[in-house]
PDB file of N, CA and C in Angstrom:
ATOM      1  N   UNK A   1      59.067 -58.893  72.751  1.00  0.00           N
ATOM      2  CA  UNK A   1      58.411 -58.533  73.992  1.00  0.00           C
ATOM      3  C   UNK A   1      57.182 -57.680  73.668  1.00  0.00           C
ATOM      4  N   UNK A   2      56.070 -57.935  74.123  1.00  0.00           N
ATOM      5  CA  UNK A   2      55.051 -57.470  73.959  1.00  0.00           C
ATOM      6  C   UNK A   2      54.351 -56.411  74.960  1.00  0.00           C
ATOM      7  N   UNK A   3      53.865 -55.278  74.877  1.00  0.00           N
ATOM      8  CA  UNK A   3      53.469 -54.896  76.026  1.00  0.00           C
ATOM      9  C   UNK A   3      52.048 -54.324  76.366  1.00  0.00           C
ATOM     10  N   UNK A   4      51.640 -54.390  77.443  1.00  0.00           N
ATOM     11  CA  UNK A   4      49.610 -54.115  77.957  1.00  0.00           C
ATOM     12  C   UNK A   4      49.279 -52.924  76.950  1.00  0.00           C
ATOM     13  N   UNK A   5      48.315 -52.965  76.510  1.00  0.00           N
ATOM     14  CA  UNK A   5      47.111 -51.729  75.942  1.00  0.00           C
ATOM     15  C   UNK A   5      47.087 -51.058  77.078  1.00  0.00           C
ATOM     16  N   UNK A   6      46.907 -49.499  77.303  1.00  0.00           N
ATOM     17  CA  UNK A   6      46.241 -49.192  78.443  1.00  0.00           C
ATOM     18  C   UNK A   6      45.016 -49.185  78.872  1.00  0.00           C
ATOM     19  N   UNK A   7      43.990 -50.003  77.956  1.00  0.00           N
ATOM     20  CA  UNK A   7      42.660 -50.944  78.636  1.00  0.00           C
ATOM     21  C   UNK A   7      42.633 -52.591  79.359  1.00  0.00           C
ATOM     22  N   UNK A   8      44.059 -52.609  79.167  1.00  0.00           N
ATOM     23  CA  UNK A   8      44.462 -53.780  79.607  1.00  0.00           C
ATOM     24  C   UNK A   8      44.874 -53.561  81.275  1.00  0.00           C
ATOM     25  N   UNK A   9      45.705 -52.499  80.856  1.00  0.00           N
ATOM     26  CA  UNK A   9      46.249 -52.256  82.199  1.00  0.00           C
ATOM     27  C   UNK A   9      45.139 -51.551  83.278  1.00  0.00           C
ATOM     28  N   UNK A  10      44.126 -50.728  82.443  1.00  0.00           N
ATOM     29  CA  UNK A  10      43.012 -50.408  83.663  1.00  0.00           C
ATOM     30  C   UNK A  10      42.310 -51.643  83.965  1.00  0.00           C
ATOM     31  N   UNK A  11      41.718 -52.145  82.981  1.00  0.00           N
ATOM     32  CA  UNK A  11      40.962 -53.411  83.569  1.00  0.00           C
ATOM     33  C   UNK A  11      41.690 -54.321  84.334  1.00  0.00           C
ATOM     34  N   UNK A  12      42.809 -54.206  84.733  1.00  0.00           N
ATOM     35  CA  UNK A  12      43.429 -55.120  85.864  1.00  0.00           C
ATOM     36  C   UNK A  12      43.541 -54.856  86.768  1.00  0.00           C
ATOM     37  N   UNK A  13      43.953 -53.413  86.462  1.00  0.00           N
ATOM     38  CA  UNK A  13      43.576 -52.384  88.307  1.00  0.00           C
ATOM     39  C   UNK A  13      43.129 -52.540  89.252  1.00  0.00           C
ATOM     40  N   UNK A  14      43.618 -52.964  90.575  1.00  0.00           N
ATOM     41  CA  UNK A  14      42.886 -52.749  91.731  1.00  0.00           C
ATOM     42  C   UNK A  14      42.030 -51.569  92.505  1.00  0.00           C
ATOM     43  N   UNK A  15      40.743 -51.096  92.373  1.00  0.00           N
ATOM     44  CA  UNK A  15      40.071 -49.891  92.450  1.00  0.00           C
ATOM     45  C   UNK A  15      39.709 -49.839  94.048  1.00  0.00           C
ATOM     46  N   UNK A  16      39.952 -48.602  94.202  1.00  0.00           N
ATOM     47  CA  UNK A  16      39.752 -48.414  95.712  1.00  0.00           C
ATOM     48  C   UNK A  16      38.791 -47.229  95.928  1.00  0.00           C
ATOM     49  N   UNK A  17      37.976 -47.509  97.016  1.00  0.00           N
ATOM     50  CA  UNK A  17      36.548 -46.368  97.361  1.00  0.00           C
ATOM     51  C   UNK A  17      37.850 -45.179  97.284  1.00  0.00           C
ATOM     52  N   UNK A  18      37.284 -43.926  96.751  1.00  0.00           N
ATOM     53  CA  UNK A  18      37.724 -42.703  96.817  1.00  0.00           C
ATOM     54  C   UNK A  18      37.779 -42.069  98.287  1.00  0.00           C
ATOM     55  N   UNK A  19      36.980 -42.661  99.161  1.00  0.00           N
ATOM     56  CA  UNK A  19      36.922 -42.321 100.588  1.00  0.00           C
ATOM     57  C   UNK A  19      38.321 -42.414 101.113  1.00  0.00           C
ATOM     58  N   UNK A  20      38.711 -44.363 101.059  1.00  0.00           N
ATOM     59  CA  UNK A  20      39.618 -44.810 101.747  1.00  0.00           C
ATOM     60  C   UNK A  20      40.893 -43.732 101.095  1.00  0.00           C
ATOM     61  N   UNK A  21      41.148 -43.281  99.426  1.00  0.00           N
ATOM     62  CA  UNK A  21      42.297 -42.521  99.142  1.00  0.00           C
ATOM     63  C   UNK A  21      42.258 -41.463 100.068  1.00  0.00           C
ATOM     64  N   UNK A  22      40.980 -40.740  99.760  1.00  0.00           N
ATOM     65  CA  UNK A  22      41.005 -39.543 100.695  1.00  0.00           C
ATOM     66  C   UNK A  22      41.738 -38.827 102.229  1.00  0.00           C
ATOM     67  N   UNK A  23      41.393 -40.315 103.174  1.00  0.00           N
ATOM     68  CA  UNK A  23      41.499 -40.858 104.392  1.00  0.00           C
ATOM     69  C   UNK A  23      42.947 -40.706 104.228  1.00  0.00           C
ATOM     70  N   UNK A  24      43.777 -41.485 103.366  1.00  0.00           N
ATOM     71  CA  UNK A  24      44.849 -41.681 103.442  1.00  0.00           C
ATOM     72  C   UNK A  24      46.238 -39.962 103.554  1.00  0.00           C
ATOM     73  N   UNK A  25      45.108 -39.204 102.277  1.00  0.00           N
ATOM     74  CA  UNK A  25      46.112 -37.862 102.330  1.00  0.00           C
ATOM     75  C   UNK A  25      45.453 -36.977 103.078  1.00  0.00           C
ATOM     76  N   UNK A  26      44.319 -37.246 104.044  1.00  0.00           N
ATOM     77  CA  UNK A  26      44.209 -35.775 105.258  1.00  0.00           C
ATOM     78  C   UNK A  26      42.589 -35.156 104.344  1.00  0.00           C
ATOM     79  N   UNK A  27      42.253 -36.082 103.212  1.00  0.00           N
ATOM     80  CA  UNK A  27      40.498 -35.325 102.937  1.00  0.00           C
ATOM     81  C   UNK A  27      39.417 -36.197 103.439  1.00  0.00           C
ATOM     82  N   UNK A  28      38.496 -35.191 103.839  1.00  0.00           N
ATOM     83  CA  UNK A  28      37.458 -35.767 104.674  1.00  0.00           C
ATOM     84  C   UNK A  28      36.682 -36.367 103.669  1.00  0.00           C
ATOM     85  N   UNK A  29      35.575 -37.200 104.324  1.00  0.00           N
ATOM     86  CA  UNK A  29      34.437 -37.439 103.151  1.00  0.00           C
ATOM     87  C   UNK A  29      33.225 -35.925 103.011  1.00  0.00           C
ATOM     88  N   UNK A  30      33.254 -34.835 103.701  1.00  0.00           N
ATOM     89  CA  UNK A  30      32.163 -34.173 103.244  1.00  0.00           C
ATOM     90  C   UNK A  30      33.168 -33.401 101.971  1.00  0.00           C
ATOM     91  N   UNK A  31      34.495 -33.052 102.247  1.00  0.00           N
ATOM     92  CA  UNK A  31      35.248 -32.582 101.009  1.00  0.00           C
ATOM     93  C   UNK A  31      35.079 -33.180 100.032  1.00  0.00           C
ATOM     94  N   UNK A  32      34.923 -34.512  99.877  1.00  0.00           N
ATOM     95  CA  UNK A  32      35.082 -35.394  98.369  1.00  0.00           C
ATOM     96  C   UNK A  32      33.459 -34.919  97.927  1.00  0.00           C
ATOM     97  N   UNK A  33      32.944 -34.637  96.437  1.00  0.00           N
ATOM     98  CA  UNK A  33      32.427 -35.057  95.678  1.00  0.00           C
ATOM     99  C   UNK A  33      32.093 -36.275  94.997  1.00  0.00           C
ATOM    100  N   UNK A  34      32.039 -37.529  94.881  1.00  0.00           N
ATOM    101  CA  UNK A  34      32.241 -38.621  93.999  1.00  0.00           C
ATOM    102  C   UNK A  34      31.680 -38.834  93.069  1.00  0.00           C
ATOM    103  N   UNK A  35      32.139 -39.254  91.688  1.00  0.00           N
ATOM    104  CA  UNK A  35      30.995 -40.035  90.842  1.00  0.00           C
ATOM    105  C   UNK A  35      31.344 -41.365  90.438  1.00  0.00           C
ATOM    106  N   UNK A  36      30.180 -41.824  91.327  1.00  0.00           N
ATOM    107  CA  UNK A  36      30.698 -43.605  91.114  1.00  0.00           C
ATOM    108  C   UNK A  36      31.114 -43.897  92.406  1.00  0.00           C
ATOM    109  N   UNK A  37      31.249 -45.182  92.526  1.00  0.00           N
ATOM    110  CA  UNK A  37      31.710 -45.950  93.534  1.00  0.00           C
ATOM    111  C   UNK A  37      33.452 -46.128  93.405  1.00  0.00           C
ATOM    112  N   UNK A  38      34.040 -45.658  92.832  1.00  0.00           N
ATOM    113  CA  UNK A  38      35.431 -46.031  93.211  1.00  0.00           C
ATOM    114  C   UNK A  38      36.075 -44.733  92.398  1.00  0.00           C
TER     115      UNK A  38
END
């Protein structure tokens, strides 16, 4: 049994805007900082 690199396993990742996480636990977007799009 063989198992993922963990560049394997990020590059498969589904990436989500940091906004929508935010949204989800109660942080606004002027609270977030971001770098990058996801």
């Amino acid at each position: 049994m063989s198992y993922k690199s963990d560049i394997e396993i990020a590059r498969e990742a589904q990436k989500k805007p940091i906004q929508e996480i935010g949204a989800k636990i109660g942080i606004s977007d002027s609270d977030l900082l971001p770098y990058g799009h996801d």
